[in-house]
C-alpha atoms as a PDB file:
ATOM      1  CA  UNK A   1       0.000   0.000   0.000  1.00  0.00           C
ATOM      2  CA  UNK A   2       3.004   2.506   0.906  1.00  0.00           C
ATOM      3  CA  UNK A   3       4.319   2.072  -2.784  1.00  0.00           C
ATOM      4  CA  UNK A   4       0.788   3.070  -4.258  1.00  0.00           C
ATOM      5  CA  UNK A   5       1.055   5.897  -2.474  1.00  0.00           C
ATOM      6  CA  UNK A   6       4.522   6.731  -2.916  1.00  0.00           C
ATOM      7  CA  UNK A   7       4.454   6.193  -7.109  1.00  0.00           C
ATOM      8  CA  UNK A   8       0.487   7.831  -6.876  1.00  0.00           C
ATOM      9  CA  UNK A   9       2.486  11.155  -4.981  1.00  0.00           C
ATOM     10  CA  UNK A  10       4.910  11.004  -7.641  1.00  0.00           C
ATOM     11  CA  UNK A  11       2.784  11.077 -10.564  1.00  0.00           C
ATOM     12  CA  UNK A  12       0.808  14.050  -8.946  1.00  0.00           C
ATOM     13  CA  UNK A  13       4.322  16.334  -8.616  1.00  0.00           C
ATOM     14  CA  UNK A  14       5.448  15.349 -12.044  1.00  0.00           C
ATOM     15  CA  UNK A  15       2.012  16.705 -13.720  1.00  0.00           C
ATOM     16  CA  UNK A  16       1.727  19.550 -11.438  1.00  0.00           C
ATOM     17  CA  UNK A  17       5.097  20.250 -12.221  1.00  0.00           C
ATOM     18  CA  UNK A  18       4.757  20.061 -16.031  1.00  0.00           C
ATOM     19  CA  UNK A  19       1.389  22.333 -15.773  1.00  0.00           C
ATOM     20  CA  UNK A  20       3.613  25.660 -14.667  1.00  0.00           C
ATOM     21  CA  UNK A  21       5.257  27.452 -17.488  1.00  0.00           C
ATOM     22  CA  UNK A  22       8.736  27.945 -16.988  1.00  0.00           C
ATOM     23  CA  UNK A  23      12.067  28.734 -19.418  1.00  0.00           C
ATOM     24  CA  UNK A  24      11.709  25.263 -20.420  1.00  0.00           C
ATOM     25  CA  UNK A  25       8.611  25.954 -21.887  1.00  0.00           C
ATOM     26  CA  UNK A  26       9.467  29.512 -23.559  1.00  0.00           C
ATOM     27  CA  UNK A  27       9.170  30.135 -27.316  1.00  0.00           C
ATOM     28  CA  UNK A  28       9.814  32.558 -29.909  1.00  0.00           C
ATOM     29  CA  UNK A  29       7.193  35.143 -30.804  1.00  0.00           C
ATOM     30  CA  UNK A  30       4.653  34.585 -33.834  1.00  0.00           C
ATOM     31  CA  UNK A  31       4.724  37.781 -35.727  1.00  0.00           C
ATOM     32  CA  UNK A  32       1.195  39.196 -35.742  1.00  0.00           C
ATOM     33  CA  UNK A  33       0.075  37.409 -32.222  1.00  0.00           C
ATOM     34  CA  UNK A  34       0.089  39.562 -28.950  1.00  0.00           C
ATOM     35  CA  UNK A  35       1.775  36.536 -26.706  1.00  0.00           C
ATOM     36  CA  UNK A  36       2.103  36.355 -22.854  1.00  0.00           C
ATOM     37  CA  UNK A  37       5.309  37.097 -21.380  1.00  0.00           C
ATOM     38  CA  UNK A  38       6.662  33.927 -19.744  1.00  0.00           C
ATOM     39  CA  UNK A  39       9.887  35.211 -18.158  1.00  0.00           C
ATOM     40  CA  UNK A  40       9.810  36.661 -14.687  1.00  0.00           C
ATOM     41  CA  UNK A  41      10.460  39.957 -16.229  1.00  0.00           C
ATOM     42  CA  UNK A  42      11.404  40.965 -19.507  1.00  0.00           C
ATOM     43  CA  UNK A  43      13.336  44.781 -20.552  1.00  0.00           C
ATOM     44  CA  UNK A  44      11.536  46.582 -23.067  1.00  0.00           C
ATOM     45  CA  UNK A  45      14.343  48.616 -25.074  1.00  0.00           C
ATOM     46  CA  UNK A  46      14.892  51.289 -28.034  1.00  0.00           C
ATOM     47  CA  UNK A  47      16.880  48.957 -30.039  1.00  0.00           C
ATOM     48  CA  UNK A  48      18.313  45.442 -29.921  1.00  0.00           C
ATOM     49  CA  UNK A  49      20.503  45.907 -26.538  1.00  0.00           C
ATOM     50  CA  UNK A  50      19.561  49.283 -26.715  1.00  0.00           C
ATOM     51  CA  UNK A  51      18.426  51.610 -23.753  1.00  0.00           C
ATOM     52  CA  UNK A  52      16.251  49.919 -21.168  1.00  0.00           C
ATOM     53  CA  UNK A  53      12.431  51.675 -21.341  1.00  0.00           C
ATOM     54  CA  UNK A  54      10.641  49.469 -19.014  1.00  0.00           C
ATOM     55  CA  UNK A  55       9.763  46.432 -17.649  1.00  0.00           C
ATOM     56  CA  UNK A  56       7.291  43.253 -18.760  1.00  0.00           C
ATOM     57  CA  UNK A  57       6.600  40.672 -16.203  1.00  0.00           C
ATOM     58  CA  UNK A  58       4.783  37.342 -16.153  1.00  0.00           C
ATOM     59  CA  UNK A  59       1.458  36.878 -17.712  1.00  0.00           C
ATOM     60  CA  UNK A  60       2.062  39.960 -19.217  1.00  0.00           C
ATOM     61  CA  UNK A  61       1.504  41.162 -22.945  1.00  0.00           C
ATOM     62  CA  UNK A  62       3.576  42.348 -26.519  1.00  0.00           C
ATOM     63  CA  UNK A  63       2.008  42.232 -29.603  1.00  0.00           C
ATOM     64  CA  UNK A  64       5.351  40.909 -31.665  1.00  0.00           C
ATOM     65  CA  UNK A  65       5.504  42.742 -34.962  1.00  0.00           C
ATOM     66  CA  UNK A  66       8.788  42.143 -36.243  1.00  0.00           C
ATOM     67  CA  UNK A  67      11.135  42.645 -37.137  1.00  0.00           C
ATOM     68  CA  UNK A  68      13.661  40.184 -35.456  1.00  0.00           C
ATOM     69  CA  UNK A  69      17.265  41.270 -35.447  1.00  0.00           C
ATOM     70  CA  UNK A  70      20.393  39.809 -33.263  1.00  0.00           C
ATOM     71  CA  UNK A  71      17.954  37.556 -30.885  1.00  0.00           C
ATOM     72  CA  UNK A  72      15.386  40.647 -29.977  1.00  0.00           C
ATOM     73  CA  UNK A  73      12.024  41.192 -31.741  1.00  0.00           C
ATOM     74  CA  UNK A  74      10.004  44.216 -32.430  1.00  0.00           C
ATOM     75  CA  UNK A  75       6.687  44.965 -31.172  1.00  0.00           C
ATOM     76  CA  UNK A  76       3.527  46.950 -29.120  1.00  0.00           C
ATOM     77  CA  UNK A  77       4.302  46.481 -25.125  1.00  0.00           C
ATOM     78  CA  UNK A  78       0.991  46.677 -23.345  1.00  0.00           C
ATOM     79  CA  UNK A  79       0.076  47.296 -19.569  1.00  0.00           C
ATOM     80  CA  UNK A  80       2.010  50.457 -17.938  1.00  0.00           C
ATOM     81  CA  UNK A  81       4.653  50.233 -20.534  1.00  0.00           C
ATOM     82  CA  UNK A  82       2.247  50.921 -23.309  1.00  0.00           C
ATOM     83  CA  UNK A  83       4.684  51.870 -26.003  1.00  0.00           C
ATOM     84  CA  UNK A  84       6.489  50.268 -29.130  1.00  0.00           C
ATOM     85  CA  UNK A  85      10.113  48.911 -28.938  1.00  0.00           C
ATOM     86  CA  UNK A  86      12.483  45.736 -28.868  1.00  0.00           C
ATOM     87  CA  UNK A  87      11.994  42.567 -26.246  1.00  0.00           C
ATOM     88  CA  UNK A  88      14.936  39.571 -25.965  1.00  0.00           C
ATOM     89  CA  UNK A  89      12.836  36.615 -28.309  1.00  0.00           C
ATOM     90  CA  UNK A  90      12.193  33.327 -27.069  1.00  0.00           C
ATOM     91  CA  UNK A  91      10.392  34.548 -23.578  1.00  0.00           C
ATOM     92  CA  UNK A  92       6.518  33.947 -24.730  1.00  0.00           C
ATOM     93  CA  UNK A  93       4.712  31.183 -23.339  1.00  0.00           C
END
């Protein structure tokens, strides 16, 4: 009976586990899709490692409009930031 319970407790953390997004889970932005920010925070800047303008955190929004240059990606930041400008890629869930 200990063993049921032991494997059924392990099953339970796995799935729980594999339900939260994390950086394994990051992607790329679609160009054209407003995606949710999956980082803990991600800098909003003026150009590809440009100036820092502000801050996107988790569950968060960008509308990813391209274009992509050097690993960073264009696009619309929503929430306080509210303004265009250039986000590291591969940080949307």
């Amino acid at each position: 009976m200990t063993a049921v319970r032991l494997a059924a407790a392990a099953t339970v953390a796995v799935l729980a586990a594999a339900a939260v997004p994390g950086v394994g889970y990051a992607a790329n932005g679609t160009i054209g899709v407003r995606e949710t920010v999956c980082a803990q925070d991600l800098f909003v800047r003026t150009d590809p490692n440009g100036a820092w303008m502000g801050t996107l955190y988790r569950g968060q929004t960008f509308l990813v409009e391209g274009p992509r240059s050097g690993g960073y990606v264009y696009g619309f930041a929503y929430g306080h930031i509210n303004r265009h400008g250039w986000v590291q890629d591969g940080w949307f869930c």
